[in-house]
N, C-alpha and C. Protein backbone atom coordinates (compact mmCIF):
# COMPACT_ATOMS: atom_id res chain seq x y z
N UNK A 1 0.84 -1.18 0.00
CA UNK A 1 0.00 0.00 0.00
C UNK A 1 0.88 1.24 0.00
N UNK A 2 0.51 2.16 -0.78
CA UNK A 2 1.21 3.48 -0.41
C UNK A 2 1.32 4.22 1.01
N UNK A 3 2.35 4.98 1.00
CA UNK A 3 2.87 5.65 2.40
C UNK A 3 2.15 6.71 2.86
N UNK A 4 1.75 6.22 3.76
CA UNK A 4 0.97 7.32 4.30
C UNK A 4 1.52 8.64 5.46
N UNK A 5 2.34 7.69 5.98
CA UNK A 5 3.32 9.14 6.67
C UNK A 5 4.18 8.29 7.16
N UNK A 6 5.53 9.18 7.34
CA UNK A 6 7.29 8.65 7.84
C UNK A 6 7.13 9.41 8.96
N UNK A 7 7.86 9.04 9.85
CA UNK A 7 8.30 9.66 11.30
C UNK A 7 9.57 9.61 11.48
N UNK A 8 10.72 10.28 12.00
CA UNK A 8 11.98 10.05 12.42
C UNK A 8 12.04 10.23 13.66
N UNK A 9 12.48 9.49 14.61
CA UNK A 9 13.25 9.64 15.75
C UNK A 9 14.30 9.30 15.93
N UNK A 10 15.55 9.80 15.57
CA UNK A 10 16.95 9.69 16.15
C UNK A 10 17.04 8.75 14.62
N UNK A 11 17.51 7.99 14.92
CA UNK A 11 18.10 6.66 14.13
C UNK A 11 16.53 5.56 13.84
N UNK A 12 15.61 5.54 14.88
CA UNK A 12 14.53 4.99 14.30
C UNK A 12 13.50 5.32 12.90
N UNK A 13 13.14 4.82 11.98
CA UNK A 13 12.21 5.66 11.45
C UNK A 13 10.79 4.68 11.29
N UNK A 14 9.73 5.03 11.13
CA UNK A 14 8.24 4.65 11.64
C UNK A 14 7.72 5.20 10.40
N UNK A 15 6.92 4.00 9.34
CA UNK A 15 6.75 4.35 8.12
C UNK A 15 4.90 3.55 8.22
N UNK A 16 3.96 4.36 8.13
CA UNK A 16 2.44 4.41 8.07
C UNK A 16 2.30 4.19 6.78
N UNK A 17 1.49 3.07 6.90
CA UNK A 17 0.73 2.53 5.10
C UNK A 17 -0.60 2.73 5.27
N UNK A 18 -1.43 3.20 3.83
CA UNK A 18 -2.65 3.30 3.92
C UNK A 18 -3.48 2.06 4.68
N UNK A 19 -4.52 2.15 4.49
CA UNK A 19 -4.92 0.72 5.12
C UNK A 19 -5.11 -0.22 3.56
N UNK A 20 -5.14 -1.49 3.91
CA UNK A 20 -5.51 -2.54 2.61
C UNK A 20 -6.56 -2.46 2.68
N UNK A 21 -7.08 -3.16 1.30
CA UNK A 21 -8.40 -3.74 1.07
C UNK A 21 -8.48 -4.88 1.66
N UNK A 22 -9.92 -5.49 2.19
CA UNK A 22 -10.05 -6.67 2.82
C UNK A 22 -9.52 -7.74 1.42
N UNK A 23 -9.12 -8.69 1.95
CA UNK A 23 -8.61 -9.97 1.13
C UNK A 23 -8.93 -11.22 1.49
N UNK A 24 -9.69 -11.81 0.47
CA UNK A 24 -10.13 -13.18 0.36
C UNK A 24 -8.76 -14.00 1.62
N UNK A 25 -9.34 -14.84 2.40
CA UNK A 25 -8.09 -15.46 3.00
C UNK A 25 -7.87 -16.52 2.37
N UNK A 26 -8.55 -17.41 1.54
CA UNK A 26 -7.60 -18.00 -0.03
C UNK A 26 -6.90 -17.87 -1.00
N UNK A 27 -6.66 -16.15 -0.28
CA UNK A 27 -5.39 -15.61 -1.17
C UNK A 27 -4.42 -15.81 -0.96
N UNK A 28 -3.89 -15.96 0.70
CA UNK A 28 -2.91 -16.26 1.01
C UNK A 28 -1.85 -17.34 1.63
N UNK A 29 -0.89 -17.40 1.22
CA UNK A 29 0.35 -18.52 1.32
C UNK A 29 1.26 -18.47 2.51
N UNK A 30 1.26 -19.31 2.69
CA UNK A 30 2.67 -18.70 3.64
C UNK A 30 3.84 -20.76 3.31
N UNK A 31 4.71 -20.04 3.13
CA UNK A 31 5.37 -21.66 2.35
C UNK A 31 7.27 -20.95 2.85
N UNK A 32 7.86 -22.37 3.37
CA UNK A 32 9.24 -22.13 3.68
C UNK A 32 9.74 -23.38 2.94
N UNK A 33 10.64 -23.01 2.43
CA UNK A 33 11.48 -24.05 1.13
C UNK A 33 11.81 -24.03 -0.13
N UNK A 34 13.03 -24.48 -0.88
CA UNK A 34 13.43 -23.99 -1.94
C UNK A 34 12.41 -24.02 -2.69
N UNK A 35 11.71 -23.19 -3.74
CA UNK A 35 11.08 -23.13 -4.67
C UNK A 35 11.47 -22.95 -5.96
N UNK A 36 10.51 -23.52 -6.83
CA UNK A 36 11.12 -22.46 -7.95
C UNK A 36 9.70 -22.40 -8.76
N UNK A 37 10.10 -21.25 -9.68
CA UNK A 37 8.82 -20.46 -10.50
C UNK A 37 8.98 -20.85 -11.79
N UNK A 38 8.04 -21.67 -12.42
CA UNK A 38 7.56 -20.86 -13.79
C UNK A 38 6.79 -21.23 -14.42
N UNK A 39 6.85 -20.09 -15.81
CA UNK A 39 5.39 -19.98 -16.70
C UNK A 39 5.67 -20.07 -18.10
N UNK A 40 4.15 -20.61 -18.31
CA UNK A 40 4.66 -20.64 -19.97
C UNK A 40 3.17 -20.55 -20.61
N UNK A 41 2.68 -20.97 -21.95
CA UNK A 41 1.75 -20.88 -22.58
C UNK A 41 0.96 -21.57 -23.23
N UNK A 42 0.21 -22.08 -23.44
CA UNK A 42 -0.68 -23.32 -24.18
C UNK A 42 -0.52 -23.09 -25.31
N UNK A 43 -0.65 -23.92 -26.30
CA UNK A 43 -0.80 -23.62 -27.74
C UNK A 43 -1.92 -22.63 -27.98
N UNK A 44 -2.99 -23.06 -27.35
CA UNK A 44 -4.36 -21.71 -27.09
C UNK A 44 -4.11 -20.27 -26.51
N UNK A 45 -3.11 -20.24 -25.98
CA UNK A 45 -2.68 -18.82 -25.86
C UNK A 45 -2.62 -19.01 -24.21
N UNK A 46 -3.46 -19.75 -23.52
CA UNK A 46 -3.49 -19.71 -22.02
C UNK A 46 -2.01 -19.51 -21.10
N UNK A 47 -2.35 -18.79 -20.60
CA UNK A 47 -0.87 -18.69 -19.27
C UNK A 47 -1.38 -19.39 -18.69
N UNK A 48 0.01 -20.23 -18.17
CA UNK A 48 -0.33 -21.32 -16.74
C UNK A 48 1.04 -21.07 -16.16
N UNK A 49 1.07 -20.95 -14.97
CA UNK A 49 2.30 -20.26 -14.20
C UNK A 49 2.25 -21.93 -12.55
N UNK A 50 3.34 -22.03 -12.06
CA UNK A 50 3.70 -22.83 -11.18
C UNK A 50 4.50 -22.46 -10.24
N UNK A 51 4.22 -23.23 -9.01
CA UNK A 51 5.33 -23.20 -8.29
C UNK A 51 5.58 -24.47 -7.34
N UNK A 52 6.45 -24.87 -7.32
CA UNK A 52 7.07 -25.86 -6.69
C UNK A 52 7.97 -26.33 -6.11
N UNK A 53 7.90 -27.05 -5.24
CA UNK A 53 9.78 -27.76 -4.77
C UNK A 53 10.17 -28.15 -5.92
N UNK A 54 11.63 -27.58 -5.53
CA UNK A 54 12.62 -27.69 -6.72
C UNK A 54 12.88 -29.67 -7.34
N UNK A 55 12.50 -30.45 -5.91
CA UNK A 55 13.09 -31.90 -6.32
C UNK A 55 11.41 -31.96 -6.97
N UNK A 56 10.16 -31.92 -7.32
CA UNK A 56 9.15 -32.40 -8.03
C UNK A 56 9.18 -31.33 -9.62
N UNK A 57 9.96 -30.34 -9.50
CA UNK A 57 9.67 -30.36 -10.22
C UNK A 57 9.35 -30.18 -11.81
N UNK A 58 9.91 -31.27 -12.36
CA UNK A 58 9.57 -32.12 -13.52
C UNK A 58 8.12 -32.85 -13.64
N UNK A 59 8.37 -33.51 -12.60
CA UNK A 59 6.97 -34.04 -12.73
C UNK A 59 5.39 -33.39 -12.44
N UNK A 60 6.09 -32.16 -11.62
CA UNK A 60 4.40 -31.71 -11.67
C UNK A 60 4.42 -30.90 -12.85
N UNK A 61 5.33 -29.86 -13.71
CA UNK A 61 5.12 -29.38 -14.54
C UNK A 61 4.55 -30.10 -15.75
N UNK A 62 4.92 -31.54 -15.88
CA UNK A 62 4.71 -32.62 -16.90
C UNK A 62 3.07 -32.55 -16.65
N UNK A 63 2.83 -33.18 -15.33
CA UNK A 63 1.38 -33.71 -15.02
C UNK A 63 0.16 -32.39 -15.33
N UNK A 64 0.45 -31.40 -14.55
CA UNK A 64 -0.12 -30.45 -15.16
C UNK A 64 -0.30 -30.32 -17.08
N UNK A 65 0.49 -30.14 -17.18
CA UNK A 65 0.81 -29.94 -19.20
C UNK A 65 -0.61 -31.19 -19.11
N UNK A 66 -0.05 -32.74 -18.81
CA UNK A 66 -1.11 -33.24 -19.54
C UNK A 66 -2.54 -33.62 -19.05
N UNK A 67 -2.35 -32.82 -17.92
CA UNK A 67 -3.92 -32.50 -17.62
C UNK A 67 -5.05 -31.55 -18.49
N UNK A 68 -4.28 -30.48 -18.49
CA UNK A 68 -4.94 -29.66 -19.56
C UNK A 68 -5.18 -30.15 -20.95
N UNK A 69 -4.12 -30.74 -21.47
CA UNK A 69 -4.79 -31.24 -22.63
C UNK A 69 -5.24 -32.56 -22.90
């Protein structure tokens, strides 16, 4: 969110964000471990984007692909 006001005291500084919008709580993740990202495109044009542990993945990027088609 944008800044809504800075404060300085000494060496501290105190930085105010607008408030958020409420958010679906199936929006959010919380995940610890190597990951890795990525995306690509269907022959139909569709984006399909991933993320996964790095040891699966081959195989979930595979399984996905041939789910969709």
């Amino acid at each position: 969110m944008p800044v809504e006001n800075e404060k300085l005291d000494g060496e501290l500084k105190t930085v105010y964000f607008e408030e958020s919008p409420i958010m679906s709580t199936y929006l959010v993740a919380v995940v610890v471990g190597l990951f890795d990202h990525i995306e690509d495109r269907t022959s139909t044009g569709m984006q399909m984007s991933l993320s996964t542990s790095i040891s699966t993945y081959e195989t979930v990027w595979t399984d996905l692909f041939e789910f969709i088609y």
